[in-house]
Every structure is written in C-alpha cells, then in structure tokens.
C-alpha atoms as a PDB file:
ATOM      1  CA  UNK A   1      50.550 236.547 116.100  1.00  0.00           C
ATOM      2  CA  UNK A   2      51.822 239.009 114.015  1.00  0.00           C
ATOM      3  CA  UNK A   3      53.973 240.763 116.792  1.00  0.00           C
ATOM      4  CA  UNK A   4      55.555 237.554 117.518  1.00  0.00           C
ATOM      5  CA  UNK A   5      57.039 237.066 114.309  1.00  0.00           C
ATOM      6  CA  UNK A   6      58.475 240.487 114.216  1.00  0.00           C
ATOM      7  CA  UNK A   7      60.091 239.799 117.717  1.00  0.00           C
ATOM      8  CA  UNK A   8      61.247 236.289 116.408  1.00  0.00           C
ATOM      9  CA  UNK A   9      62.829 238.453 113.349  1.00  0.00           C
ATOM     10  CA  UNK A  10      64.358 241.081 115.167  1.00  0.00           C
ATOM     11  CA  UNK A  11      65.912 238.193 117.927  1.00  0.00           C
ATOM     12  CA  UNK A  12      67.207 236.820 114.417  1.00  0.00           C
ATOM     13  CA  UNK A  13      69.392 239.583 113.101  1.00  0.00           C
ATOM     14  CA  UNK A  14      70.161 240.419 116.350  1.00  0.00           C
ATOM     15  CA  UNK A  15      71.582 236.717 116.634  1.00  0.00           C
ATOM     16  CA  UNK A  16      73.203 236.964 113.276  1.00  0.00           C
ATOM     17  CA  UNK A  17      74.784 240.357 113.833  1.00  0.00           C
ATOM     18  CA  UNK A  18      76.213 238.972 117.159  1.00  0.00           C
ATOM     19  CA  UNK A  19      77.499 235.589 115.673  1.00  0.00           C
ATOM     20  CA  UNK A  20      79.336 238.087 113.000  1.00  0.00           C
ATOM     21  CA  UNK A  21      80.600 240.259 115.596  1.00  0.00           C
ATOM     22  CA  UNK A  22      82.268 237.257 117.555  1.00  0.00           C
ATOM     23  CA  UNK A  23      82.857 234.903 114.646  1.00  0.00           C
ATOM     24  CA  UNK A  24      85.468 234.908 111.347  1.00  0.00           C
ATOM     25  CA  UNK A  25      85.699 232.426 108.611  1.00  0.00           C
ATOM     26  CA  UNK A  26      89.550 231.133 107.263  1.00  0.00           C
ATOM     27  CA  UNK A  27      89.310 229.651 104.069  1.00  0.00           C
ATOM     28  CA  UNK A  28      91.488 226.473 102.601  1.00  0.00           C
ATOM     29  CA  UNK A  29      93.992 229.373 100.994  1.00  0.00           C
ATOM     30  CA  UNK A  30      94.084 231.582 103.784  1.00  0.00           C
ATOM     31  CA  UNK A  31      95.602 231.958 107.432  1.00  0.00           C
ATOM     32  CA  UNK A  32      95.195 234.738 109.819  1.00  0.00           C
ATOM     33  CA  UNK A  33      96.059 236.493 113.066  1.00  0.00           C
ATOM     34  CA  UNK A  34      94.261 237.743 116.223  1.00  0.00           C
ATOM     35  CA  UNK A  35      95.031 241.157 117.219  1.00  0.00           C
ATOM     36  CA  UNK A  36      93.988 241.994 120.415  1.00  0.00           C
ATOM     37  CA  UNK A  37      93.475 246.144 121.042  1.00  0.00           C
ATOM     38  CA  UNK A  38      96.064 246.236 117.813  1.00  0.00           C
ATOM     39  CA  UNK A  39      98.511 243.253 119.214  1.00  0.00           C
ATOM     40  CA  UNK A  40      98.974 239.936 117.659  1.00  0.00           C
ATOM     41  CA  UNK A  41      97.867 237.571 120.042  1.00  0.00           C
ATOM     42  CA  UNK A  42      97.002 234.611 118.339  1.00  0.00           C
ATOM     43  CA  UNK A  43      97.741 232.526 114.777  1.00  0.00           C
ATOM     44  CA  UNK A  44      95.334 231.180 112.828  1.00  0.00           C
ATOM     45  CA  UNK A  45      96.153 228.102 110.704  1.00  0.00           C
ATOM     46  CA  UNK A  46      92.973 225.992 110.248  1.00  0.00           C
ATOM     47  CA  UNK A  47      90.484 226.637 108.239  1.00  0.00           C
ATOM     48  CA  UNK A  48      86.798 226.932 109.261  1.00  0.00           C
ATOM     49  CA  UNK A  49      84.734 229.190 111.424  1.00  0.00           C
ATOM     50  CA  UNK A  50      86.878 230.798 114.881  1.00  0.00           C
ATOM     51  CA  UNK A  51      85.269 232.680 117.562  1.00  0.00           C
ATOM     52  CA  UNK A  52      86.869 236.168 118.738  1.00  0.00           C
ATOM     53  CA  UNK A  53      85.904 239.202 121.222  1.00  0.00           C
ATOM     54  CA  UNK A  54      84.092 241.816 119.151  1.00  0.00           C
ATOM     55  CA  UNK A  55      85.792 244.709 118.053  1.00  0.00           C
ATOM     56  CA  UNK A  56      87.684 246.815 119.267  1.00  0.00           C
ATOM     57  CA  UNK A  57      88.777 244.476 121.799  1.00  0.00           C
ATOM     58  CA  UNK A  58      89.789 241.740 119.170  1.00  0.00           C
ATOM     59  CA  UNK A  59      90.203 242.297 115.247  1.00  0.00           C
ATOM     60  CA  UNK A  60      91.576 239.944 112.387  1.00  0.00           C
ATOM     61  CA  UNK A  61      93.972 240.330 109.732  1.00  0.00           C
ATOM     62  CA  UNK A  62      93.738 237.419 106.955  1.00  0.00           C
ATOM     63  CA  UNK A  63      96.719 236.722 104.194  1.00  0.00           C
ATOM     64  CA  UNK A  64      96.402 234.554 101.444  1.00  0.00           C
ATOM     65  CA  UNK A  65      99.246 231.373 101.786  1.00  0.00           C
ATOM     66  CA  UNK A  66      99.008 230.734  98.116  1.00  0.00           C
ATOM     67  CA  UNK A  67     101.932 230.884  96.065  1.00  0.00           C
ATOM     68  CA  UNK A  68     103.255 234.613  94.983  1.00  0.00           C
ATOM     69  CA  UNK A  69     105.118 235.629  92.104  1.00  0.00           C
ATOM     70  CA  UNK A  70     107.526 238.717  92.063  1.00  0.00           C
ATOM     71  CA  UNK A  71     109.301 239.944  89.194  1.00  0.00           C
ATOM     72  CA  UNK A  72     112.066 242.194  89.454  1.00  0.00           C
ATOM     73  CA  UNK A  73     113.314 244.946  87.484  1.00  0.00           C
ATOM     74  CA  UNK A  74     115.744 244.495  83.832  1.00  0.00           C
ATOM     75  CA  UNK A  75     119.516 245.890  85.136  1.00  0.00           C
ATOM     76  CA  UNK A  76     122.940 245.515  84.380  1.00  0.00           C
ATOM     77  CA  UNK A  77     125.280 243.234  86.389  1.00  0.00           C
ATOM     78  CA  UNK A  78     128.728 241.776  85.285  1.00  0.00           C
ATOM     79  CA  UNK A  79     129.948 238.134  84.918  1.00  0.00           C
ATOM     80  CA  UNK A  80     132.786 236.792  86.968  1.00  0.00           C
ATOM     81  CA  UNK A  81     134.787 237.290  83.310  1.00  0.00           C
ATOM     82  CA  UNK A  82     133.886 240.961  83.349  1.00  0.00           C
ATOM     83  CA  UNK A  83     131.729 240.832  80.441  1.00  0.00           C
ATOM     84  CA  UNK A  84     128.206 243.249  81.210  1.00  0.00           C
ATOM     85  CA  UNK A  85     124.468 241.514  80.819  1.00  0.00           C
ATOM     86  CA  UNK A  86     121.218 242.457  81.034  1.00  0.00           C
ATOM     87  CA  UNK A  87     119.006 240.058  83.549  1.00  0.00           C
ATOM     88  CA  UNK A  88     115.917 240.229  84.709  1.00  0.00           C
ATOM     89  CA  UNK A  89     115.200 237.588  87.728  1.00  0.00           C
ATOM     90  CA  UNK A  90     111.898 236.585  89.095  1.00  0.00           C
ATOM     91  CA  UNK A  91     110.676 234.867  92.880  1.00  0.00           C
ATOM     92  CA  UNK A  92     107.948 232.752  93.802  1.00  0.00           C
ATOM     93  CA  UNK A  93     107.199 233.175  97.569  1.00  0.00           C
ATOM     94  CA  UNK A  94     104.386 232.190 100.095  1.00  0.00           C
ATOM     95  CA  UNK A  95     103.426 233.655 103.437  1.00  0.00           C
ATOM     96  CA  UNK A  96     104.054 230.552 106.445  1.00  0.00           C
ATOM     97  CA  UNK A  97     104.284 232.888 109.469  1.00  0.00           C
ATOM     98  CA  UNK A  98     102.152 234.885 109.250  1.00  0.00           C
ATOM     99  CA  UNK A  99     102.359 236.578 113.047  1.00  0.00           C
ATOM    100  CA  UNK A 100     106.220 237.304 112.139  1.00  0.00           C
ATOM    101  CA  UNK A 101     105.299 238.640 108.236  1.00  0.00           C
ATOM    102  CA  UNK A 102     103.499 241.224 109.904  1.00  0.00           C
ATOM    103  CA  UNK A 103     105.694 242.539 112.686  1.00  0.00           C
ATOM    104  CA  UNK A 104     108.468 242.447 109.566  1.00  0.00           C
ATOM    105  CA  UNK A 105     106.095 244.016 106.601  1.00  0.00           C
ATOM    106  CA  UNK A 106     102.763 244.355 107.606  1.00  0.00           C
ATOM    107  CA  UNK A 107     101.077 243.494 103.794  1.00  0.00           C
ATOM    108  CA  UNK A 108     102.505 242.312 100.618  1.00  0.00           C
ATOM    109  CA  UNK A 109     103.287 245.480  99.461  1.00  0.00           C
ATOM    110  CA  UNK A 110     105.787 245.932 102.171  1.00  0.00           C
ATOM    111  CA  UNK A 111     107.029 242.348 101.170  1.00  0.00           C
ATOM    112  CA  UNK A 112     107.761 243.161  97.737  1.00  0.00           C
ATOM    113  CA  UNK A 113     109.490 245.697  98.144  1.00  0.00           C
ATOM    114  CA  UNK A 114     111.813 244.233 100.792  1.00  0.00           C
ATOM    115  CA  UNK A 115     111.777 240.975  98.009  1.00  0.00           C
ATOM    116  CA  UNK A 116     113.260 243.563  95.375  1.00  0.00           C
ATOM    117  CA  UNK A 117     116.089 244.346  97.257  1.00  0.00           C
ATOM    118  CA  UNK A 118     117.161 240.678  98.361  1.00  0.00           C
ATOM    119  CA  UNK A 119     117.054 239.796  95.259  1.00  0.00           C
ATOM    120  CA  UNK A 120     118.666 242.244  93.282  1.00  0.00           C
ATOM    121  CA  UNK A 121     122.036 241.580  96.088  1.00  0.00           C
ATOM    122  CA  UNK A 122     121.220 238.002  95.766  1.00  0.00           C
ATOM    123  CA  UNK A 123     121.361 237.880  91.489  1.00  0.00           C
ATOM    124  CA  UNK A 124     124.294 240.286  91.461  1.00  0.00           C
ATOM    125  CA  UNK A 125     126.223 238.314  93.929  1.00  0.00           C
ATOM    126  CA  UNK A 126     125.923 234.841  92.332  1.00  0.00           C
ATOM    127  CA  UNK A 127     125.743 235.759  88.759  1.00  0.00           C
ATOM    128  CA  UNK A 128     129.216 237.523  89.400  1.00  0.00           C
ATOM    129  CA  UNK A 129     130.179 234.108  90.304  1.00  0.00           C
ATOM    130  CA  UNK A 130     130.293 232.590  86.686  1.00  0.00           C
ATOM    131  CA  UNK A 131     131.341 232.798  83.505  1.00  0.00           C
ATOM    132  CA  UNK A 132     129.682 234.450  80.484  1.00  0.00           C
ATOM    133  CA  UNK A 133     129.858 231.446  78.644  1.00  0.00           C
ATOM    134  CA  UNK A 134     127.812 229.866  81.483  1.00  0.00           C
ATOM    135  CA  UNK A 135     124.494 231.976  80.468  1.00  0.00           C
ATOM    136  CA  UNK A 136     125.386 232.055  76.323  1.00  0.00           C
ATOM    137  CA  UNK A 137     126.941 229.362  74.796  1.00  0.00           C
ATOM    138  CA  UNK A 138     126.314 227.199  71.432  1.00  0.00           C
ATOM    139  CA  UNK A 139     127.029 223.911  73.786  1.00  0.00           C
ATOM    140  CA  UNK A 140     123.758 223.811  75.482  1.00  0.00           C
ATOM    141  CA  UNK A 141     126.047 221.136  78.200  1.00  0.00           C
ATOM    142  CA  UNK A 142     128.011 224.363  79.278  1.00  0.00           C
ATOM    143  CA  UNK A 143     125.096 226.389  80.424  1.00  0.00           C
ATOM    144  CA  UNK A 144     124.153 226.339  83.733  1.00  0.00           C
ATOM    145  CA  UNK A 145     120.962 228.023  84.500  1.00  0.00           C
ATOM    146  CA  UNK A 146     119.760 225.404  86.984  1.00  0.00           C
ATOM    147  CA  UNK A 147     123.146 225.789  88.882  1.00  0.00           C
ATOM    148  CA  UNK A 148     122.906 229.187  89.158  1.00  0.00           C
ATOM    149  CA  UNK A 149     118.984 229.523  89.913  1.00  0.00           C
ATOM    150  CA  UNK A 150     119.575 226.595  92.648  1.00  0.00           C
ATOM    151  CA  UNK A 151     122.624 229.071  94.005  1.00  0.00           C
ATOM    152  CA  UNK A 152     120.130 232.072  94.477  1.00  0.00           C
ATOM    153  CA  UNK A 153     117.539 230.013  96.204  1.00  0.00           C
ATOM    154  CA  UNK A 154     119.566 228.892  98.292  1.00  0.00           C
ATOM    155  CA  UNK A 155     121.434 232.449  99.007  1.00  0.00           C
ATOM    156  CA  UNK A 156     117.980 234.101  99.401  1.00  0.00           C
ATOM    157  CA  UNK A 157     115.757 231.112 101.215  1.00  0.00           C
ATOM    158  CA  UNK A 158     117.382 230.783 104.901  1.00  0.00           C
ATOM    159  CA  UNK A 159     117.677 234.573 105.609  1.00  0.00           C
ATOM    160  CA  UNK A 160     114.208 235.587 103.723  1.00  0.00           C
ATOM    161  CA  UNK A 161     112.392 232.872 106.205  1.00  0.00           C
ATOM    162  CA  UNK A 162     114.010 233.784 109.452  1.00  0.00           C
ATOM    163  CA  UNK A 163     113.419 237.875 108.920  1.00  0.00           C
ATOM    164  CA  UNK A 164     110.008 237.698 107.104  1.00  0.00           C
ATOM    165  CA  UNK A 165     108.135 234.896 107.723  1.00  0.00           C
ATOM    166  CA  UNK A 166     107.995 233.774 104.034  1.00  0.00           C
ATOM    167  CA  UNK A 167     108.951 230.551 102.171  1.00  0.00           C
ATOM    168  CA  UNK A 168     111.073 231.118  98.696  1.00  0.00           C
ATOM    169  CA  UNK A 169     109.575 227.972  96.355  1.00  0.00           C
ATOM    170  CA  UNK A 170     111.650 229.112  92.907  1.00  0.00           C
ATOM    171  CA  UNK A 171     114.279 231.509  91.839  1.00  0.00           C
ATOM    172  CA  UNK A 172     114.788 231.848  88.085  1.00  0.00           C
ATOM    173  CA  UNK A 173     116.272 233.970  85.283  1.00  0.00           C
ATOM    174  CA  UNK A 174     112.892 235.180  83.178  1.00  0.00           C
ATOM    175  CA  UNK A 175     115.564 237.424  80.963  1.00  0.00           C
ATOM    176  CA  UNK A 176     118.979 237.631  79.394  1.00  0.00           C
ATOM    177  CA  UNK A 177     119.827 240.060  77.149  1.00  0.00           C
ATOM    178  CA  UNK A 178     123.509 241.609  76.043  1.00  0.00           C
ATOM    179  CA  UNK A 179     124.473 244.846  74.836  1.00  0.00           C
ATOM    180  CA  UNK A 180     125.262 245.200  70.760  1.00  0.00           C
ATOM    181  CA  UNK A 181     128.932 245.570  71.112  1.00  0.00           C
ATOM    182  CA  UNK A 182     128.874 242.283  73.389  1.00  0.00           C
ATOM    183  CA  UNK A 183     126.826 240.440  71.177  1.00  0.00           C
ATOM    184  CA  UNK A 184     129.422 241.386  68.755  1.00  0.00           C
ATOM    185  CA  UNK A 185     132.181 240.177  71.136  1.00  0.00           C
ATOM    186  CA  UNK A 186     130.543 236.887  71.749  1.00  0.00           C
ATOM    187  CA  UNK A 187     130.344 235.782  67.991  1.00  0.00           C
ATOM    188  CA  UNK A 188     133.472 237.245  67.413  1.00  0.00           C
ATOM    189  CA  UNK A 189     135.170 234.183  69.948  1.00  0.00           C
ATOM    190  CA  UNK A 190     132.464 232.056  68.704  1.00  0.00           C
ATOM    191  CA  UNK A 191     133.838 232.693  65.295  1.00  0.00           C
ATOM    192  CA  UNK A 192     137.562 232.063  66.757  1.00  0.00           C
ATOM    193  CA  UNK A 193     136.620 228.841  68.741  1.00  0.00           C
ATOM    194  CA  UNK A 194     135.295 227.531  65.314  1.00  0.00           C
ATOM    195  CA  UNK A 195     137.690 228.025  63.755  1.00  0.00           C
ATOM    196  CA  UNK A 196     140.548 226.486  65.759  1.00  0.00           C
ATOM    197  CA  UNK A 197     138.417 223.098  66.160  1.00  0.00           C
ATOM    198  CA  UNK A 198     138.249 223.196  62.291  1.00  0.00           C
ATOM    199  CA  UNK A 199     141.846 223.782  61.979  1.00  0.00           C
ATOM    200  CA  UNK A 200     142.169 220.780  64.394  1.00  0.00           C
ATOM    201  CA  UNK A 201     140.286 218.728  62.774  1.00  0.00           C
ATOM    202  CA  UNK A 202     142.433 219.147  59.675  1.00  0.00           C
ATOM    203  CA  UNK A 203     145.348 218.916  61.542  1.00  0.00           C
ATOM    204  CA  UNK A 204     144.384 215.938  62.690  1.00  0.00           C
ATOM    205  CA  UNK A 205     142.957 214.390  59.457  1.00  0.00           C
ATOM    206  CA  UNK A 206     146.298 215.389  57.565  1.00  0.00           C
ATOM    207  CA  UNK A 207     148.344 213.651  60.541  1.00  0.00           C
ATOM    208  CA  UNK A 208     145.752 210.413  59.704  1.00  0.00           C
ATOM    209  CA  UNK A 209     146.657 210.825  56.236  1.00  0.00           C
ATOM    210  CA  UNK A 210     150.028 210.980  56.583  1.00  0.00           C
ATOM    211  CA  UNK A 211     150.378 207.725  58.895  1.00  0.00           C
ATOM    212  CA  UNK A 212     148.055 205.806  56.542  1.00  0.00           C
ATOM    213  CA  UNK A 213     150.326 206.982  53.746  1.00  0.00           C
ATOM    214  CA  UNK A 214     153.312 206.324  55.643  1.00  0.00           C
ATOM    215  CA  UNK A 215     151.909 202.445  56.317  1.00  0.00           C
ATOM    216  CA  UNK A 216     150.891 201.928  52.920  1.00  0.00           C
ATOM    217  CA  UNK A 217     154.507 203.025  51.538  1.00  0.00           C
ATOM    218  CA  UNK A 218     156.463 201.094  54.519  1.00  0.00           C
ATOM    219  CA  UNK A 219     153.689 197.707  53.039  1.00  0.00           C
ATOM    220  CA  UNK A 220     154.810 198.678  49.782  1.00  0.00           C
ATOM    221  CA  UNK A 221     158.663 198.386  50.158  1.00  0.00           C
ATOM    222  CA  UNK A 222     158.015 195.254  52.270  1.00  0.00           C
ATOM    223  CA  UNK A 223     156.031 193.578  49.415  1.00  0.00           C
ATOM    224  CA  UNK A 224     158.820 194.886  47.030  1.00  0.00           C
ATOM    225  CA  UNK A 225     161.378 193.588  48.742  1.00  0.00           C
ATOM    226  CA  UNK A 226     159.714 190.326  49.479  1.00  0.00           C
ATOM    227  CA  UNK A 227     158.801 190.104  45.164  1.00  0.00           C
ATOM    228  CA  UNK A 228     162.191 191.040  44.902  1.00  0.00           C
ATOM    229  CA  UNK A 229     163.227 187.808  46.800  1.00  0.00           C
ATOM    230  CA  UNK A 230     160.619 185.330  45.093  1.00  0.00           C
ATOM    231  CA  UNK A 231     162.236 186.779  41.894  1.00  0.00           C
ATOM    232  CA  UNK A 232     165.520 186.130  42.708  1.00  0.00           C
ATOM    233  CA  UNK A 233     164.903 182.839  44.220  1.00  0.00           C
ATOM    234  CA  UNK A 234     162.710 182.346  40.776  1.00  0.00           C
ATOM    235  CA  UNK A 235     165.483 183.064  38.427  1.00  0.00           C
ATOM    236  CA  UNK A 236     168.003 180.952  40.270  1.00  0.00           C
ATOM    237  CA  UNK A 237     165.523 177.711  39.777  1.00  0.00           C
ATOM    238  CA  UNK A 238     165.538 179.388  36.199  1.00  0.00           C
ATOM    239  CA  UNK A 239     168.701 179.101  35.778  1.00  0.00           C
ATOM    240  CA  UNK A 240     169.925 175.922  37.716  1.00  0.00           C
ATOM    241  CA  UNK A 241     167.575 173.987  35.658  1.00  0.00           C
ATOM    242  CA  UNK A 242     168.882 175.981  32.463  1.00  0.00           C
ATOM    243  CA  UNK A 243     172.260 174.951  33.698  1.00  0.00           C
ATOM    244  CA  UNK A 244     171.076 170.941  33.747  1.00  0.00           C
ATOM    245  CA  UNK A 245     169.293 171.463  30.592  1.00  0.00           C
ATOM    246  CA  UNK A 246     172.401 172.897  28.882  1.00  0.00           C
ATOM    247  CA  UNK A 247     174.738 169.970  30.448  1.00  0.00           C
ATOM    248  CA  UNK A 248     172.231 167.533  29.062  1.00  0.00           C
ATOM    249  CA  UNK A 249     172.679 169.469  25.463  1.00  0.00           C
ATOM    250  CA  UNK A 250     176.297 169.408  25.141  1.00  0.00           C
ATOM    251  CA  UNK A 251     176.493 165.457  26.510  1.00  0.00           C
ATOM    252  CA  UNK A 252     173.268 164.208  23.955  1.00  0.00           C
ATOM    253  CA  UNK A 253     171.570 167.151  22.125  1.00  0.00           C
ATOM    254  CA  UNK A 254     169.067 164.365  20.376  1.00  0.00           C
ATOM    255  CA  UNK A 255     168.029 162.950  23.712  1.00  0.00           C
ATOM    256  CA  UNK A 256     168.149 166.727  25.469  1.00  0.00           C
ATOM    257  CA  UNK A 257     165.423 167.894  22.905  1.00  0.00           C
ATOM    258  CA  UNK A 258     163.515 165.058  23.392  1.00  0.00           C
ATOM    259  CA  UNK A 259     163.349 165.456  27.085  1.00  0.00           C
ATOM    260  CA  UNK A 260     162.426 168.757  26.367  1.00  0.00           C
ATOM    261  CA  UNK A 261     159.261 167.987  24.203  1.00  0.00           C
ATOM    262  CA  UNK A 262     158.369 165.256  26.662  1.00  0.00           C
ATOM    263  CA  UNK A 263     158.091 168.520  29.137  1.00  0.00           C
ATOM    264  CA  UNK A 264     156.345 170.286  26.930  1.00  0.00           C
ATOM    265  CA  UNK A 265     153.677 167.603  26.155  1.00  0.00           C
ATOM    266  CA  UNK A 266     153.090 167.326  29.974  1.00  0.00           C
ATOM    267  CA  UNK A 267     152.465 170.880  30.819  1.00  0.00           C
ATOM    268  CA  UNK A 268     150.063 171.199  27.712  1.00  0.00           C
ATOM    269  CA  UNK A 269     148.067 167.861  28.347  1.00  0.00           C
ATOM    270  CA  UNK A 270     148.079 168.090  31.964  1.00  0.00           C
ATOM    271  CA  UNK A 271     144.630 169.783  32.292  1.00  0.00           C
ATOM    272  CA  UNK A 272     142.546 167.882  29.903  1.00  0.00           C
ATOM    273  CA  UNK A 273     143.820 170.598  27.270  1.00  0.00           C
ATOM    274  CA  UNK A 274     142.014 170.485  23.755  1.00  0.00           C
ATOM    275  CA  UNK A 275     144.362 170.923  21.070  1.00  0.00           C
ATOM    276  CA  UNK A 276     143.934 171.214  17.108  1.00  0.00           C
ATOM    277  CA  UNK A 277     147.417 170.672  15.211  1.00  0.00           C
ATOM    278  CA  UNK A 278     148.938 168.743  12.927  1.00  0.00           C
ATOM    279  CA  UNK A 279     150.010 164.883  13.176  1.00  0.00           C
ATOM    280  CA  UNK A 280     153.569 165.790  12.708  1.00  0.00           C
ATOM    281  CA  UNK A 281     153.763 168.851  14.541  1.00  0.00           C
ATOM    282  CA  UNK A 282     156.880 168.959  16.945  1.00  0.00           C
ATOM    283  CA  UNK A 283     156.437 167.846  19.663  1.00  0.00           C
ATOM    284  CA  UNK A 284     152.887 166.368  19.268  1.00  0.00           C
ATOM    285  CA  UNK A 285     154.147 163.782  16.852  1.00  0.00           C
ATOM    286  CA  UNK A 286     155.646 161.990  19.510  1.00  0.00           C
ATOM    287  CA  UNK A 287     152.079 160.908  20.404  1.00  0.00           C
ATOM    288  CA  UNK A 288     151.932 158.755  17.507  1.00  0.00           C
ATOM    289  CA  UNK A 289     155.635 156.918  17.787  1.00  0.00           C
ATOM    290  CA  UNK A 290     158.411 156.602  20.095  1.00  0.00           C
ATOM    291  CA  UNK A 291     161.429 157.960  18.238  1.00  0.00           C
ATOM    292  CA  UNK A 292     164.613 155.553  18.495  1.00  0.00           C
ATOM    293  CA  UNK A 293     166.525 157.719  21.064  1.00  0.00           C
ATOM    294  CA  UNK A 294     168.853 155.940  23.065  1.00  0.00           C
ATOM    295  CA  UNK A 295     171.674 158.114  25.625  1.00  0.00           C
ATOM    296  CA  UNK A 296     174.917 158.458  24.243  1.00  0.00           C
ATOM    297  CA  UNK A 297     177.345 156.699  26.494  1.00  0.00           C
ATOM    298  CA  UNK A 298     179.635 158.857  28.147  1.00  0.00           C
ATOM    299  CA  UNK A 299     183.208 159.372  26.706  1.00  0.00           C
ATOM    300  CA  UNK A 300     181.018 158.969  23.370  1.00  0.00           C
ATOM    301  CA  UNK A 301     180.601 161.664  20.458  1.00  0.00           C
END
C-alpha cells in the first residue's frame, strides 16, 4: 500500500512538471508571444492558461500592457520668438503589438530609449512653433499648454505606433523653467505692457473727462442762453405793464394808485395769507371802506 502511494506521487509531479512544461499563464495586465526555436510565431492576447511545445522547441516572452510613463531629460530649446527655455517633457505609452514591439525593441529598455529620442525631435519641433508668451504669460487665456501637448501627441502617436508597436495615451510639459537674464527680459515687457494699458486707460479717462466737460459747458451756454431769453422776455412784460401803469399815472394818478393797492391786496391775500397791521395801513385800509375814486374823464385835469 505504501508503494502505491509513492508511485501515485511520483505520477503526480511528473504530471505537474509536464503540465508546466506545455502550459503558460497570461494575466488580465499582460500579453505575450510564442517563439518557436527563437521565432515569433504566435500572439497572445487573452488571458488565462495556453498550451505550448516544451522548450526549446517553443518559449514565451510576456510584456506588461499597462500604462508606462517616460520622462525625458531637462534641455534647452528656443521659442518660435527666439527667446531660450528650459523644458522638460514627459510620455505615457502602452505596449498593443506586442509581436512588432519586439522585432522593433525587444524590451522596454530598448523602448525608452528609442521614446527619448522621438520625443526630444518631437518637443523641439512644436515648441519652436509658438510664442514665448504662449508658455509664460500673466493672462492665463493666452497660454496654451493643451494646444501644444495635443500638437506633440499627435506629431509623435501615428509614427511611434506603426514602427514600435506602442500606443502614446498623453504628452505633457512636467517642466518650464527660463534662464535669469530671460526672466529678467520677460518682466521687463511685462513691466512695459503695464504700463502702456495704464497710460491707456488714462488716456482714455481724460478723453471721458473732457467730453463730459465739454457737454456740461455746451448744457451750460444752452441754459444761459435760454435764461437769457426768459429774462428778456421777463423784462419786456416788466416793462409793457410799467408802460400801462405809467399811462394810467399821468391820465388819473388817484385812481392809478388805487389800482395799484387793489394789486397789491390780491397778491398778499391770495393764499389765505395771515397778516398783523394796522387798520389804516396803506393799502389794507381799503378793506374797511371804498374810497370815493371815480376816473377822470378824458380831456379832464
């Protein structure tokens, strides 16, 4: 009895060590290729457990297909303006083919180091493209990162898939940095551009000034003028009714004056007016008796 379970053992590794021989495992984040006596023969996509001819007939080489970040190197390139900057750029990247990845690189190593060079041509090429005010500005509107990120994917994508076998997800700038004398430069217009949109402004608040002032003055001389008018047109009532009143005097001074009281009396009284004189004051007197004024006839002094 005892025998038997050592053979039932032994038939057990020997079963395990033949299903490993013959068998591979690709996980959810890998994928892999079949190389038969060193050749790719076969891709490997799915994962799960694959059968194979046991080495050194058949042997597998397994990538990872998760998501690969590559940072290049800090170096000097120049803006489309001419002004020098300091940028250091940065790739995510995944392997999608992988047969073609490995006739082009063999490992990641190899694909790194291709990676560097693409993208140094790649940031060099579009960042000469803009403006320095594109990457530094105080008008956050002005700079395009996104533009120019979206520009080097797209530059670096197409040819990177087609040679390598890789996918480019992202592009981006991880660092910007200027020299001392550019920094100095850069403040130096900011300074300037400042300055000018101040001295705008107050150009343009001095030109509001003046046309307010200018309106008001042009209002005044119209009001002036029109006072002027209602003053004229005043005194001439003035003195046309002067002129009746002193007609009136020379033909009947009595009966003149007493017109004139009777006036008086019916300005002062008009409003319900409260008044505290005198029973004989002139021309208040009048409220107590008619005087016996009768118009001179004409012809008659």
């Amino acid at each position: 009895m005892k025998n038997v379970s050592i053979i039932v053992l032994v038939v057990l590794i020997i079963a395990v060590m033949g299903l490993y021989l013959v068998s591979f495992q690709v996980r959810q984040t890998e994928t892999a290729i079949i190389l038969t006596f060193g050749k790719p023969t076969k891709d490997i996509v799915d994962p799960g457990f694959h059968l194979r001819w046991p080495a050194p007939i058949q042997t597998v080489v397994k990538y990872d297909t998760r998501q690969m970040l590559f940072e290049g190197i800090e170096e000097e390139t120049v803006t489309k303006g001419g002004e020098p900057i300091i940028v250091q750029t940065y790739i995510i990247w995944q392997i999608t083919e992988p047969r073609k990845f490995r006739e082009a690189v063999r490992d990641v190593p190899g694909a790194e180091k291709l990676l560097k060079s693409r993208l140094r041509d790649v940031q060099n090429k579009v960042v000469g493209k803009h403006y320095f005010s594109e990457f530094v500005n105080t008008d956050r509107k002005l700079i395009k990162f996104n533009e120019i990120e979206s520009e080097m994917v797209e530059q670096i994508s197409t040819p990177v898939k087609a040679a390598y076998g890789i996918n480019v997800k992202t592009v981006g700038i991880k660092m910007l940095k200027v020299s001392e004398k550019v920094t100095e430069d850069v403040f130096a217009r900011m300074k300037a551009d400042r300055n000018r949109k101040t001295e705008a402004t107050k150009a343009q608040g001095l030109a509001e000034a003046t046309r307010i002032k200018s309106d008001a003055e042009s209002k005044i001389t119209e009001l002036m003028a029109a006072t002027e008018a209602r003053a004229k047109a005043i005194r001439g009532e003035g003195d046309a009714e002067a002129a009746q009143y002193y007609k009136m005097l020379e033909a009947d001074p009595e009966f003149a004056m007493f017109l004139r009281e009777i006036e008086t009396l019916k300005k002062t009284l008009k409003d319900r007016t409260t008044v505290v004189l005198p029973a004989d004051a002139e021309p208040f007197k009048l409220l107590k008796e008619m005087p016996k004024i009768e118009p001179k006839q004409s012809g008659t002094k």
